[in-house]
PDB file of N, CA and C in Angstrom:
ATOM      1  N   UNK A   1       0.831  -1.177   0.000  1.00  0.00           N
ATOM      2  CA  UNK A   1       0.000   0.000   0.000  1.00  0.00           C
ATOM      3  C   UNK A   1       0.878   1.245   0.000  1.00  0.00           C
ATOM      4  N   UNK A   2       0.609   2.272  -0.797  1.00  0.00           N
ATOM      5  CA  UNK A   2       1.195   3.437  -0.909  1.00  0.00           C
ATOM      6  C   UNK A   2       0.894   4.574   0.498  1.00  0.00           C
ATOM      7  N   UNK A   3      -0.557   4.251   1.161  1.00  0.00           N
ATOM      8  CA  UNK A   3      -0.813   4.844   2.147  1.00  0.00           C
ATOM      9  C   UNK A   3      -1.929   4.149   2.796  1.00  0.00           C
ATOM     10  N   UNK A   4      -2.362   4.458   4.110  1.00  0.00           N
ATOM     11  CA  UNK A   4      -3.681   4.046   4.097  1.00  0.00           C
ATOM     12  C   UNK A   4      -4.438   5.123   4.895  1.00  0.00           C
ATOM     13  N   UNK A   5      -5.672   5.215   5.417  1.00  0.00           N
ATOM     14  CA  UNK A   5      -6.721   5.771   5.724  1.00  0.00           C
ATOM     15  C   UNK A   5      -7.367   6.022   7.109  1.00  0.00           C
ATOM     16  N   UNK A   6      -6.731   4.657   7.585  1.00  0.00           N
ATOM     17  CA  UNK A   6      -7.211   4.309   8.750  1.00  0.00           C
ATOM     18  C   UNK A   6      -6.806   4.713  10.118  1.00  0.00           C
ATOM     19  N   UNK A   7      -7.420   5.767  10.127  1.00  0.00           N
ATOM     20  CA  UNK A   7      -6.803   7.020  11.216  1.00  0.00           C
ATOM     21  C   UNK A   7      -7.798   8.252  11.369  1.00  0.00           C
ATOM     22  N   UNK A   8      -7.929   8.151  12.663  1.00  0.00           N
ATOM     23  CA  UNK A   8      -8.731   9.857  12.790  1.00  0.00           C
ATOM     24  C   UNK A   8      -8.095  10.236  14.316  1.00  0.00           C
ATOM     25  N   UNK A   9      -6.105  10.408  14.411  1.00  0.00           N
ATOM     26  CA  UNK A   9      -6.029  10.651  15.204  1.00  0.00           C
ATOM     27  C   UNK A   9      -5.032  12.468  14.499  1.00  0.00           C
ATOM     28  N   UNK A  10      -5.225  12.658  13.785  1.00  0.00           N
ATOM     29  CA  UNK A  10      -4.695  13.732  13.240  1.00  0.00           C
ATOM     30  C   UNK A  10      -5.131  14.909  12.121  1.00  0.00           C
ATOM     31  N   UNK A  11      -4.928  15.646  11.792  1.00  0.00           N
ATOM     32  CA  UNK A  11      -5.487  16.356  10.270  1.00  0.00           C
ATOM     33  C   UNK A  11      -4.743  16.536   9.535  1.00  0.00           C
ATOM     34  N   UNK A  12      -3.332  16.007   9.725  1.00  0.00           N
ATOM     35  CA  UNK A  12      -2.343  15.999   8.383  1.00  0.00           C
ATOM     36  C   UNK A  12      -1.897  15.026   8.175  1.00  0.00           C
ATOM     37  N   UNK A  13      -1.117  14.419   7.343  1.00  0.00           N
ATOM     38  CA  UNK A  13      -0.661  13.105   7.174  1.00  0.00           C
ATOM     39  C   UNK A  13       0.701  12.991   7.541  1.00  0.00           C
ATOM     40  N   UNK A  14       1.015  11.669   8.275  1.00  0.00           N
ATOM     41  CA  UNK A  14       1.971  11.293   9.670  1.00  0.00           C
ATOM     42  C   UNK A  14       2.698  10.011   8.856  1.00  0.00           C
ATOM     43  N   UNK A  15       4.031  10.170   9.182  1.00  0.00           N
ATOM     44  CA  UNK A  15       4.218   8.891   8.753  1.00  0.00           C
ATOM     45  C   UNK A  15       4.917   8.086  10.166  1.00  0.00           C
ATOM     46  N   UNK A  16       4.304   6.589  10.204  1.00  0.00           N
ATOM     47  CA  UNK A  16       4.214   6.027  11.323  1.00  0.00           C
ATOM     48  C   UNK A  16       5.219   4.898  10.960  1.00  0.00           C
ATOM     49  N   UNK A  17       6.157   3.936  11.683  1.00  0.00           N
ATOM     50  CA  UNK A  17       6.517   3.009  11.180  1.00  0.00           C
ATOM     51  C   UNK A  17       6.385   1.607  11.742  1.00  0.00           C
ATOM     52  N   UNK A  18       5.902   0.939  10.720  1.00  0.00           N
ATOM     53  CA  UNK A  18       5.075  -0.336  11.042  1.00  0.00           C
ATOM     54  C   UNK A  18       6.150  -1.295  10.482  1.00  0.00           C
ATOM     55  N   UNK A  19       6.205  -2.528  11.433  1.00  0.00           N
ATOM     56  CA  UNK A  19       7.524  -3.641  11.581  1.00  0.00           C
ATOM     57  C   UNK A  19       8.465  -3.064  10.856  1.00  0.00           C
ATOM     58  N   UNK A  20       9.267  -1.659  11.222  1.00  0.00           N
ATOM     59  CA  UNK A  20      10.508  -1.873  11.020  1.00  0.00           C
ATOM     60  C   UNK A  20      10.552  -0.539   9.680  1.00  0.00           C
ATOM     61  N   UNK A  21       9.251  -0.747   9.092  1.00  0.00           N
ATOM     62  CA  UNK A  21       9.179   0.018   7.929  1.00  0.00           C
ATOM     63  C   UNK A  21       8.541   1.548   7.892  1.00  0.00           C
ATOM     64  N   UNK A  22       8.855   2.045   6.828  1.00  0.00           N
ATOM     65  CA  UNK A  22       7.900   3.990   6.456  1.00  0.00           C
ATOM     66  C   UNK A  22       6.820   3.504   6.653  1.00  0.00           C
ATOM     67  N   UNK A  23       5.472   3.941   7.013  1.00  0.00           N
ATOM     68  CA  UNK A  23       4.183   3.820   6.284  1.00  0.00           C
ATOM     69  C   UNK A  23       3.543   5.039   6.537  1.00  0.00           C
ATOM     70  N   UNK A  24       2.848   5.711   5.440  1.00  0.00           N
ATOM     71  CA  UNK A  24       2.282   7.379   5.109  1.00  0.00           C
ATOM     72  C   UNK A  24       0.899   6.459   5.661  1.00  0.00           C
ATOM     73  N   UNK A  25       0.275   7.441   6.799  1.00  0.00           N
ATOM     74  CA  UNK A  25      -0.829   7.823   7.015  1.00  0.00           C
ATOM     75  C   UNK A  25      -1.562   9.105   6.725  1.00  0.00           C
ATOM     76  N   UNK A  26      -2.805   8.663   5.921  1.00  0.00           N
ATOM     77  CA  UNK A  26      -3.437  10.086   4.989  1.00  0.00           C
ATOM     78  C   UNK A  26      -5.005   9.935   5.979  1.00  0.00           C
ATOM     79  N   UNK A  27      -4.724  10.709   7.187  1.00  0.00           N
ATOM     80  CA  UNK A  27      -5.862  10.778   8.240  1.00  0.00           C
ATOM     81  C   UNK A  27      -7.398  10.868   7.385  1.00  0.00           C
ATOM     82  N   UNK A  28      -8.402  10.280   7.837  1.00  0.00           N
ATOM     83  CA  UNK A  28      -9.583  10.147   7.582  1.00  0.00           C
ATOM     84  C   UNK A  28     -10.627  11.093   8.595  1.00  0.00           C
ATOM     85  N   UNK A  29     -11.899  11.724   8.299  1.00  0.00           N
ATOM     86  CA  UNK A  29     -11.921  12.690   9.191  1.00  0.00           C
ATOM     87  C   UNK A  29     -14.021  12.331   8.949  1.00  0.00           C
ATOM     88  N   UNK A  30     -14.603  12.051  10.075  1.00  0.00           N
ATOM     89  CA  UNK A  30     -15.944  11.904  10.163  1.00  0.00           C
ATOM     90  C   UNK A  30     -16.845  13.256  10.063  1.00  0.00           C
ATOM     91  N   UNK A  31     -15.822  14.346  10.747  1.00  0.00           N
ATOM     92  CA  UNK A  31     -16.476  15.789  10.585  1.00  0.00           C
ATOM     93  C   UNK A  31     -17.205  15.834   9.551  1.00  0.00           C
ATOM     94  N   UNK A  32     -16.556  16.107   8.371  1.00  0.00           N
ATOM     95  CA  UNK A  32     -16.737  16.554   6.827  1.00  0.00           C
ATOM     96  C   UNK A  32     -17.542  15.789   5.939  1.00  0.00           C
ATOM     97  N   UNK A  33     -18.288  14.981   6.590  1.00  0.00           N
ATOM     98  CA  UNK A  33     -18.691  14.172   6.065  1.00  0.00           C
ATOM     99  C   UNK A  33     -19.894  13.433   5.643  1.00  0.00           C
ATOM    100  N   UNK A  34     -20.694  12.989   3.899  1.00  0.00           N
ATOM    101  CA  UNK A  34     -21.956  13.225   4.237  1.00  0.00           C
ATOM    102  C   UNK A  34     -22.912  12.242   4.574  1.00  0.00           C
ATOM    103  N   UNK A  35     -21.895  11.660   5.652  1.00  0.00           N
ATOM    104  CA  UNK A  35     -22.742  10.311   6.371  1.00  0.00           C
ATOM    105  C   UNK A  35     -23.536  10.819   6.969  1.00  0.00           C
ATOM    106  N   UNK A  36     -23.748  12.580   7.407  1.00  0.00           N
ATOM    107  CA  UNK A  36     -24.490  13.004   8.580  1.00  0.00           C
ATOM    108  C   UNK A  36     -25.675  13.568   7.779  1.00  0.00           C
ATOM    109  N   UNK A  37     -25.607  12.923   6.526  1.00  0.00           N
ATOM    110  CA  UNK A  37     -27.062  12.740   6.031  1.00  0.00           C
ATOM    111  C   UNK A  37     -27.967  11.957   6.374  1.00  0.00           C
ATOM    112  N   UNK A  38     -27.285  10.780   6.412  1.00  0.00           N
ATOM    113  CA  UNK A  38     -27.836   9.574   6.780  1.00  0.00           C
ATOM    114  C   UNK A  38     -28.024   9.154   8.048  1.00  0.00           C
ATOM    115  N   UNK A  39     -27.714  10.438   9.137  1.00  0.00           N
ATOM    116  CA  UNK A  39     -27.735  10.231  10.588  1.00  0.00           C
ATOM    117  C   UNK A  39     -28.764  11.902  10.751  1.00  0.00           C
ATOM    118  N   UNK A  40     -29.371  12.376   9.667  1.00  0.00           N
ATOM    119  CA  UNK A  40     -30.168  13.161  10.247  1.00  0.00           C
ATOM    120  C   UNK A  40     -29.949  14.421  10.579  1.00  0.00           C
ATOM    121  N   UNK A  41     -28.432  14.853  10.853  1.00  0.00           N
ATOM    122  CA  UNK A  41     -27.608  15.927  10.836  1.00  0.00           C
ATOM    123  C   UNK A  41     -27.815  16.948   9.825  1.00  0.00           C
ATOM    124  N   UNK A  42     -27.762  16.117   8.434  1.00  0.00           N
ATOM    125  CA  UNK A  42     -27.697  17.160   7.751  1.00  0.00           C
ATOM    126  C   UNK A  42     -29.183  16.920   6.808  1.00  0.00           C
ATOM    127  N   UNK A  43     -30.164  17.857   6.947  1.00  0.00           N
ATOM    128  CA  UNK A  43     -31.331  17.575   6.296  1.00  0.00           C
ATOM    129  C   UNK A  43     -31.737  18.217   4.581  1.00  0.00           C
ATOM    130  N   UNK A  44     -30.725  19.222   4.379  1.00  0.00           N
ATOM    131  CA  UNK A  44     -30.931  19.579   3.223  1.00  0.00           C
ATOM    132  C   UNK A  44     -29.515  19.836   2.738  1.00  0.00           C
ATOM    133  N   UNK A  45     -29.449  20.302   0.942  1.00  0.00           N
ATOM    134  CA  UNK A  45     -27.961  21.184   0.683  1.00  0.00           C
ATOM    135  C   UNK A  45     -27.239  21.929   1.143  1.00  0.00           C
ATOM    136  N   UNK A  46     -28.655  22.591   1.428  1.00  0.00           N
ATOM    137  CA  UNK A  46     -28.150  23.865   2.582  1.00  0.00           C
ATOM    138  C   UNK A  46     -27.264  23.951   3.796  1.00  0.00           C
ATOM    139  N   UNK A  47     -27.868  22.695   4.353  1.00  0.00           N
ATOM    140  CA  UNK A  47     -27.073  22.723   5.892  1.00  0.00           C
ATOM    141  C   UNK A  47     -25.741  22.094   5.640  1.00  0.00           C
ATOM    142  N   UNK A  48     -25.269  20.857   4.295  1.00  0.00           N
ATOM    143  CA  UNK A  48     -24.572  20.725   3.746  1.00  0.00           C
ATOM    144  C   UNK A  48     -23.224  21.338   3.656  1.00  0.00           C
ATOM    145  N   UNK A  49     -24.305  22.371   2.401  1.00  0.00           N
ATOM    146  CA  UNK A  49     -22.869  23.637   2.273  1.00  0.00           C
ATOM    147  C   UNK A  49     -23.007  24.619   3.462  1.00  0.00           C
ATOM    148  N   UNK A  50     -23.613  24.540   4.779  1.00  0.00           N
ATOM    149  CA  UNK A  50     -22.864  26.088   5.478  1.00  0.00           C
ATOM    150  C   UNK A  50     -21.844  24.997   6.683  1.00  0.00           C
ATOM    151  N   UNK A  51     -22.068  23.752   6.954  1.00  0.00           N
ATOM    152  CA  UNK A  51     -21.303  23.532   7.391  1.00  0.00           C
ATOM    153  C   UNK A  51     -19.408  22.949   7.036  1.00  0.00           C
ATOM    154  N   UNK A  52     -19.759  22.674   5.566  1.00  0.00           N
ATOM    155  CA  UNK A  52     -18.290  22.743   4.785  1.00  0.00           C
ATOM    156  C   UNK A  52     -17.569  24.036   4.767  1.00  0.00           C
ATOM    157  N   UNK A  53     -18.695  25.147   4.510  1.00  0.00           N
ATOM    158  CA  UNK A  53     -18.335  26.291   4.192  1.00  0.00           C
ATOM    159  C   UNK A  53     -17.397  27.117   5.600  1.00  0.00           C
ATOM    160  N   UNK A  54     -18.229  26.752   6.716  1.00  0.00           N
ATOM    161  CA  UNK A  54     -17.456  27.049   8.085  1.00  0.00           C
ATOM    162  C   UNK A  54     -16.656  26.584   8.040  1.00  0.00           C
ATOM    163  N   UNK A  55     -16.395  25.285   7.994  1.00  0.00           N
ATOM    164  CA  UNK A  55     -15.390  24.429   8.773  1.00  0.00           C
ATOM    165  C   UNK A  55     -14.075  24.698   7.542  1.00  0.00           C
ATOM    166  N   UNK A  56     -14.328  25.256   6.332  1.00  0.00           N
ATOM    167  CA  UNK A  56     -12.982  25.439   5.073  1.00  0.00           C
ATOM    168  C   UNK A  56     -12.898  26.849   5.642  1.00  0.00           C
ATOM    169  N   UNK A  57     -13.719  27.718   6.274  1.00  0.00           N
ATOM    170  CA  UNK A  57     -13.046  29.010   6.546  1.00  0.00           C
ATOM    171  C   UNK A  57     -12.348  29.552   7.647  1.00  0.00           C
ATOM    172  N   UNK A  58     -12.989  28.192   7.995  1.00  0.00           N
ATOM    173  CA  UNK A  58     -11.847  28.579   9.722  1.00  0.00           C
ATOM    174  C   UNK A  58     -10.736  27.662   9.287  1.00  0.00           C
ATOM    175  N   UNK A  59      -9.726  27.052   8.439  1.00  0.00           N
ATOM    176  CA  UNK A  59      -9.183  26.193   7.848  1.00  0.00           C
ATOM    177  C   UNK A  59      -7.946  27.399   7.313  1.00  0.00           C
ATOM    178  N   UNK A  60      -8.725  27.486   6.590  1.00  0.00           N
ATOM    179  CA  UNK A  60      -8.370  28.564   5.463  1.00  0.00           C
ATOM    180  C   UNK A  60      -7.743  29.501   5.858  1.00  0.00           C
ATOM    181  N   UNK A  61      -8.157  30.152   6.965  1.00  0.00           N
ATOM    182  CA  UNK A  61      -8.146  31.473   7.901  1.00  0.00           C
ATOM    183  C   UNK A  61      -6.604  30.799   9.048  1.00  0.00           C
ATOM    184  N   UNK A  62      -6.650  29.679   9.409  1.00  0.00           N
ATOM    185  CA  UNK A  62      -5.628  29.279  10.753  1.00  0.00           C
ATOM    186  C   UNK A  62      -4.178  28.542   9.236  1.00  0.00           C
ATOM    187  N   UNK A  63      -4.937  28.343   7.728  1.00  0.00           N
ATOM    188  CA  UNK A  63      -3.892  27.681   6.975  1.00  0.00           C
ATOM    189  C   UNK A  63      -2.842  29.196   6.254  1.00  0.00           C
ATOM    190  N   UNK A  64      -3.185  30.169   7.363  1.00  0.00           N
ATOM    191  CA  UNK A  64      -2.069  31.306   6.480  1.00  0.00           C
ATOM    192  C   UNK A  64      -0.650  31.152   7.612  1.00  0.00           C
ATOM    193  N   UNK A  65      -1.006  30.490   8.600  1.00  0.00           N
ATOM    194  CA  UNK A  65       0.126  30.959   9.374  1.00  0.00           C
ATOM    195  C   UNK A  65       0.654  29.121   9.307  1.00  0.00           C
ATOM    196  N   UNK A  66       0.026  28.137   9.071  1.00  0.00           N
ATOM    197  CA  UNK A  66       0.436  26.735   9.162  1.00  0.00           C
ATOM    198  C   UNK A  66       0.134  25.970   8.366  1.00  0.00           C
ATOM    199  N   UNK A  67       0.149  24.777   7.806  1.00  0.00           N
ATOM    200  CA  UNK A  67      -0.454  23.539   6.894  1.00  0.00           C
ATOM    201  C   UNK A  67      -1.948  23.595   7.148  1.00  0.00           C
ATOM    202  N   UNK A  68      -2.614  22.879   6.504  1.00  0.00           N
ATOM    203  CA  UNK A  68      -4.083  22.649   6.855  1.00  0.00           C
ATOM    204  C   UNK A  68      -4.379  21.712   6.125  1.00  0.00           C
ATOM    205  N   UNK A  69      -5.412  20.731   6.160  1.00  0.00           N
ATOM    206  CA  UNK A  69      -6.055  20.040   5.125  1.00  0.00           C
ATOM    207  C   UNK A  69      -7.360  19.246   5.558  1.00  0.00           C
ATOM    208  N   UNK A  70      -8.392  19.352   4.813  1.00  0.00           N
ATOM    209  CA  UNK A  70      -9.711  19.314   4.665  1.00  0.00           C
ATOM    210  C   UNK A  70      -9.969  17.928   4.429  1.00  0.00           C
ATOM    211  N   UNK A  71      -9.970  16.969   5.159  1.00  0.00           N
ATOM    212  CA  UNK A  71     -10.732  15.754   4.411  1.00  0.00           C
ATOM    213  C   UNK A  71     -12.386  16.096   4.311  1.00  0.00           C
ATOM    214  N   UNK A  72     -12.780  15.486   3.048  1.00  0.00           N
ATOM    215  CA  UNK A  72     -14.176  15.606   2.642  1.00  0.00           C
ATOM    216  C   UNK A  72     -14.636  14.040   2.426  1.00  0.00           C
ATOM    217  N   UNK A  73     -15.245  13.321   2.779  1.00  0.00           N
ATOM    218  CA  UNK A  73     -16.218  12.002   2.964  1.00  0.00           C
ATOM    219  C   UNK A  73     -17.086  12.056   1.902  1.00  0.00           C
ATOM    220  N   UNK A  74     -17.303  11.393   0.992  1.00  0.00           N
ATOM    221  CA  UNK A  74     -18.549  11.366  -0.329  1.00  0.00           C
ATOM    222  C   UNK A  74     -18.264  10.153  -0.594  1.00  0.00           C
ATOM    223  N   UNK A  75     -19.653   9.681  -0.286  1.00  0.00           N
ATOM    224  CA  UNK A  75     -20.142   8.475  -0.942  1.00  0.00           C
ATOM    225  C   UNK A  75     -21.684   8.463  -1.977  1.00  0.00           C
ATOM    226  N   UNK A  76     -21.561   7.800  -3.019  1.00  0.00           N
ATOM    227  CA  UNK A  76     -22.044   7.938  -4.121  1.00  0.00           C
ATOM    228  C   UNK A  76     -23.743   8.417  -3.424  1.00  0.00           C
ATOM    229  N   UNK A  77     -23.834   6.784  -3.007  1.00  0.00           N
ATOM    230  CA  UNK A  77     -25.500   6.955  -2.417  1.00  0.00           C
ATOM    231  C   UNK A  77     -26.168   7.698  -1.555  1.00  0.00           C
ATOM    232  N   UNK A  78     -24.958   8.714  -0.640  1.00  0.00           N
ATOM    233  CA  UNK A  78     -25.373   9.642  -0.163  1.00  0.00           C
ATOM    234  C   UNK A  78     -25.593  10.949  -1.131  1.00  0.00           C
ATOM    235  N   UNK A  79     -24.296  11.247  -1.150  1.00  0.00           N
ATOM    236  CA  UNK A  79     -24.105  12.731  -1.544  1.00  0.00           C
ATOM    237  C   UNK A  79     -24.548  12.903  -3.404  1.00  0.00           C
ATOM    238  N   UNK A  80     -24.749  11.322  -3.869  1.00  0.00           N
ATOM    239  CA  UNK A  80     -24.715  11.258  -5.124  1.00  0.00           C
ATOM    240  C   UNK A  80     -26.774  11.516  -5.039  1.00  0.00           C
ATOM    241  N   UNK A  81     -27.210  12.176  -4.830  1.00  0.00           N
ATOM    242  CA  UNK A  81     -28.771  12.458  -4.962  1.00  0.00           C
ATOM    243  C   UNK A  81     -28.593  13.684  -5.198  1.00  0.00           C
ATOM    244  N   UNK A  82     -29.430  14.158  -6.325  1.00  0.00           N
ATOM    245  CA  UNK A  82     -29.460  15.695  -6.912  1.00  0.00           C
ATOM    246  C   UNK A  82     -29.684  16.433  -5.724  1.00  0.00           C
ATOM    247  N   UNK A  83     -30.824  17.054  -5.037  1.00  0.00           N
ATOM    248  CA  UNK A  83     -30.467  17.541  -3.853  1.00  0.00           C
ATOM    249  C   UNK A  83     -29.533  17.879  -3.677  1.00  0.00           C
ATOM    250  N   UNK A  84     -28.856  16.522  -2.626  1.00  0.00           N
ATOM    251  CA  UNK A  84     -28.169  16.602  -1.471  1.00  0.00           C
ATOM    252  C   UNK A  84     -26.638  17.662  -2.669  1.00  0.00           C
ATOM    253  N   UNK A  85     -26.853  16.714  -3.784  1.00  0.00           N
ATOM    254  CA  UNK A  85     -25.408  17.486  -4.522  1.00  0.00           C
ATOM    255  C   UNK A  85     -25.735  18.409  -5.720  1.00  0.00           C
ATOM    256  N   UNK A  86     -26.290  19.250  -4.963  1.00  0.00           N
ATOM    257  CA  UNK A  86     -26.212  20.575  -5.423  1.00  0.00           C
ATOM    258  C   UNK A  86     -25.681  21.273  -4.259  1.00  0.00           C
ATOM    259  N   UNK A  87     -25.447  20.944  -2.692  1.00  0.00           N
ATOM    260  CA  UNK A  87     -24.730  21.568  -1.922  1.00  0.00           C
ATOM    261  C   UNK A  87     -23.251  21.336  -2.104  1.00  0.00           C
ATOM    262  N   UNK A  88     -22.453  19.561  -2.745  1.00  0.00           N
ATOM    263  CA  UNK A  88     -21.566  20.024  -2.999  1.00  0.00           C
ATOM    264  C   UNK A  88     -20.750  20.886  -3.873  1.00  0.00           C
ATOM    265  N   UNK A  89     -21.688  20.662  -4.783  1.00  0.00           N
ATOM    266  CA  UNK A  89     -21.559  21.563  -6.233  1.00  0.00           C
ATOM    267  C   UNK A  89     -21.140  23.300  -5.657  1.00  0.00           C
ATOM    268  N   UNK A  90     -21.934  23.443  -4.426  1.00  0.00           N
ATOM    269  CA  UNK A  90     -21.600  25.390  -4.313  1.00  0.00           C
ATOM    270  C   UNK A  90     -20.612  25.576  -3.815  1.00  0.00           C
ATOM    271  N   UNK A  91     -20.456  23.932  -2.767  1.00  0.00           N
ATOM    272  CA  UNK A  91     -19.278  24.171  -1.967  1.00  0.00           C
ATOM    273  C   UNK A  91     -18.069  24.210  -2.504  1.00  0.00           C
ATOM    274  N   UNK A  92     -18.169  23.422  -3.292  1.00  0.00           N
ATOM    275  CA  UNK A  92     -16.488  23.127  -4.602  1.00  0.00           C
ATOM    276  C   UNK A  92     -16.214  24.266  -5.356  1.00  0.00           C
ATOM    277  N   UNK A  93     -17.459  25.654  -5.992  1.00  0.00           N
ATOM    278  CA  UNK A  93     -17.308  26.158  -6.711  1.00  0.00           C
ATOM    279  C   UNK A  93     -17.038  27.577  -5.365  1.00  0.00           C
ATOM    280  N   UNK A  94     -17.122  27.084  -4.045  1.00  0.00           N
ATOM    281  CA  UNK A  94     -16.728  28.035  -3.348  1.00  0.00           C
ATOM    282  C   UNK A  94     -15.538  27.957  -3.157  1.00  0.00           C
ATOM    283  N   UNK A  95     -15.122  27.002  -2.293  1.00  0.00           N
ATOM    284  CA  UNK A  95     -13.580  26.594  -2.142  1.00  0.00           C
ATOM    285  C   UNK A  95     -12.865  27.008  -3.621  1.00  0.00           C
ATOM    286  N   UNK A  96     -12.706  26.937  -4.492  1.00  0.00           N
ATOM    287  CA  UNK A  96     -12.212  27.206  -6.106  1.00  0.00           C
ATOM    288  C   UNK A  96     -12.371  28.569  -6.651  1.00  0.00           C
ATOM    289  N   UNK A  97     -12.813  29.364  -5.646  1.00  0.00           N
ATOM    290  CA  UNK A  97     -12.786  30.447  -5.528  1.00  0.00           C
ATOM    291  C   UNK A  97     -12.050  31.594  -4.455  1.00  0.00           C
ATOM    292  N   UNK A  98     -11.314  30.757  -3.838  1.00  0.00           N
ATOM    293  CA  UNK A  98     -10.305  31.123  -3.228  1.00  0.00           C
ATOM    294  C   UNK A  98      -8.737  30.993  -3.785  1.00  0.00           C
ATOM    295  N   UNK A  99      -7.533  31.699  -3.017  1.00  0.00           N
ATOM    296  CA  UNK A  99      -6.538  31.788  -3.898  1.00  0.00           C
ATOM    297  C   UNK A  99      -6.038  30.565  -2.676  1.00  0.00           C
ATOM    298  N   UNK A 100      -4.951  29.782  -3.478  1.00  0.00           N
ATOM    299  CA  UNK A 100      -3.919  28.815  -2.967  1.00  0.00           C
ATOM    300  C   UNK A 100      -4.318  27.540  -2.444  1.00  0.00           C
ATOM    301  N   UNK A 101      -5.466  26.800  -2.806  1.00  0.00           N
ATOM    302  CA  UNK A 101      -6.342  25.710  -2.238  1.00  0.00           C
ATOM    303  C   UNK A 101      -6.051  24.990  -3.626  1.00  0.00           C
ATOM    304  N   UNK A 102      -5.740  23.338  -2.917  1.00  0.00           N
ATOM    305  CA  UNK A 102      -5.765  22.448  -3.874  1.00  0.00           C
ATOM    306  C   UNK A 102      -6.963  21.533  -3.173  1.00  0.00           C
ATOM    307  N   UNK A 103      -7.464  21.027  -4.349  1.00  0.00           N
ATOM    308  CA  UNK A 103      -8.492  20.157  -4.286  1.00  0.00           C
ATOM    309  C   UNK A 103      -8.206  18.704  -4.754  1.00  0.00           C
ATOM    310  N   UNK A 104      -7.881  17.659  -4.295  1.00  0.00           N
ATOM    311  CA  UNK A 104      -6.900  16.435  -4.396  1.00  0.00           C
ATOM    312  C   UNK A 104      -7.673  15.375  -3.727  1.00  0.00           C
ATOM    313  N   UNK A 105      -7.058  14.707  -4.484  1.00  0.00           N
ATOM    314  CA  UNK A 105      -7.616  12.507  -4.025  1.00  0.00           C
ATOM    315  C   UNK A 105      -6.240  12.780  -3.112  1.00  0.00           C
ATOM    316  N   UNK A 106      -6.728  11.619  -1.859  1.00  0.00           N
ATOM    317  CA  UNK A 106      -6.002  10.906  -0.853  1.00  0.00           C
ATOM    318  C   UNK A 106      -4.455  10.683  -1.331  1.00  0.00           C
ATOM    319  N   UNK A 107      -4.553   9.798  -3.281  1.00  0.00           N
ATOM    320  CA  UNK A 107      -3.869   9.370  -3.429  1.00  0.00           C
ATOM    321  C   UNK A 107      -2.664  10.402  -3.728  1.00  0.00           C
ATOM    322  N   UNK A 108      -3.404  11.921  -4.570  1.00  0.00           N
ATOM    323  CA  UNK A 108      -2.510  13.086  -4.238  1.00  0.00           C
ATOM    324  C   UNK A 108      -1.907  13.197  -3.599  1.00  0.00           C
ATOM    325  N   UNK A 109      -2.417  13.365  -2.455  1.00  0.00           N
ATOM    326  CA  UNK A 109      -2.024  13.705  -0.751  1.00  0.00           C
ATOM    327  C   UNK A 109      -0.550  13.349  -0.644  1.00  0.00           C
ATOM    328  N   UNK A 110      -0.967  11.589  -1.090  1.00  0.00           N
ATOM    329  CA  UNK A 110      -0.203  10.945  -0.159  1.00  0.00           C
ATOM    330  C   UNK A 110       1.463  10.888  -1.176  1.00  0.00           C
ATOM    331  N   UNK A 111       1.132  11.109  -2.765  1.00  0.00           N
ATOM    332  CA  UNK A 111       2.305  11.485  -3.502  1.00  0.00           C
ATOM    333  C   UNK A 111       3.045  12.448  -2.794  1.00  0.00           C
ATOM    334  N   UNK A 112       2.584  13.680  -2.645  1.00  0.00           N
ATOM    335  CA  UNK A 112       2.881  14.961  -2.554  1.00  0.00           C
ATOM    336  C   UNK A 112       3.647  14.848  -1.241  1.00  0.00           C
ATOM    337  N   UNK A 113       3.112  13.851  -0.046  1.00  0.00           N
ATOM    338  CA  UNK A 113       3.613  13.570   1.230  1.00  0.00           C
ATOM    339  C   UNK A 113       4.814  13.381   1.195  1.00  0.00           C
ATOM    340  N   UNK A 114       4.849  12.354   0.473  1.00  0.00           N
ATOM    341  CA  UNK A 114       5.720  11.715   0.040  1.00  0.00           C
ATOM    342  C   UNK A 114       7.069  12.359  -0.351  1.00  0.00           C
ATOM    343  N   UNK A 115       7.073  13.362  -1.486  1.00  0.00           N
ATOM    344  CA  UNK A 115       7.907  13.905  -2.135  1.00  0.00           C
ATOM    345  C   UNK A 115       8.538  15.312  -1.395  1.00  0.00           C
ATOM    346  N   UNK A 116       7.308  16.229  -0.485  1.00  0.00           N
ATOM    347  CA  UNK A 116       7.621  17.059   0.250  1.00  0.00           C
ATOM    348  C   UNK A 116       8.204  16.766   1.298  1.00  0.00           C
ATOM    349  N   UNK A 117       7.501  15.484   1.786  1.00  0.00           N
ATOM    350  CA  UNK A 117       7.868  15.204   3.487  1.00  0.00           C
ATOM    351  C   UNK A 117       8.578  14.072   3.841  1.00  0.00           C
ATOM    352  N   UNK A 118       9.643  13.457   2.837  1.00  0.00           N
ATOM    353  CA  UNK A 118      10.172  12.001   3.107  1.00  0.00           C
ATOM    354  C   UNK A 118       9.984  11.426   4.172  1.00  0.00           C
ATOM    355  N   UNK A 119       9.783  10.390   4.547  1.00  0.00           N
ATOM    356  CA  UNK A 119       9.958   9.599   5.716  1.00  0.00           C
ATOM    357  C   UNK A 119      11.476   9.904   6.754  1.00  0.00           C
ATOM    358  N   UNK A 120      11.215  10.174   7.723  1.00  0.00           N
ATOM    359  CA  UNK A 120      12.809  10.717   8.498  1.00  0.00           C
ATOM    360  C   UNK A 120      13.147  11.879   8.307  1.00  0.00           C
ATOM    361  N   UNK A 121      12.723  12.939   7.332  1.00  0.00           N
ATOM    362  CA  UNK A 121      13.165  14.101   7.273  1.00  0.00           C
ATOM    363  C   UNK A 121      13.493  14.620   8.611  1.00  0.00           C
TER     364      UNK A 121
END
């Protein structure tokens, strides 16, 4: 495995070493996530996008002086219902409207980890 997932003890990615070896952890994060559709939390787009929208601006706002990074949770059968994704749709075209934000797969992440942050640095 190039990285794995299985972690929600951090918000950046850690590299830990398992028997002996590197291994990149790319933290997983329940916050952001639109399981809290399916738990009732989140009842429309709306509540959707103002709580991405908070939680990327207080992000955003503490990522001028340090690192930051946003895990976002989407799964098809949730977030994949017109509705529900038209909140991510505002949220993406919000975030993408800011200067210096990358928007990236895990597997990004965990390149970029990789190449910026060697193991042992």
């Amino acid at each position: 495995f190039l990285y794995d997932s299985d972690a929600y003890d951090d918000e950046l990615p850690d590299w830990k070493t398992v028997e002996g070896k590197p291994h990149l952890v790319v933290p997983y994060s329940l916050a952001n996530n639109d399981g809290k559709f399916g738990s009732g939390f989140f009842a429309t787009s709306d509540d959707y996008f103002a709580w991405h929208k908070d939680a990327f601006d207080m992000l955003y706002a503490e990522g001028k002086t340090q690192p930051k990074m946003m895990s976002v949770g989407l799964h098809m059968r949730l977030i994949g219902h017109p509705a529900r994704a038209a909140g991510l749709a505002r949220f993406l075209d919000y975030v993408q409207s800011h200067e210096a934000v990358w928007v990236a797969r895990r597997l990004d992440i965990a390149r970029h980890w990789m190449a910026m942050h060697p193991h042992g640095a």
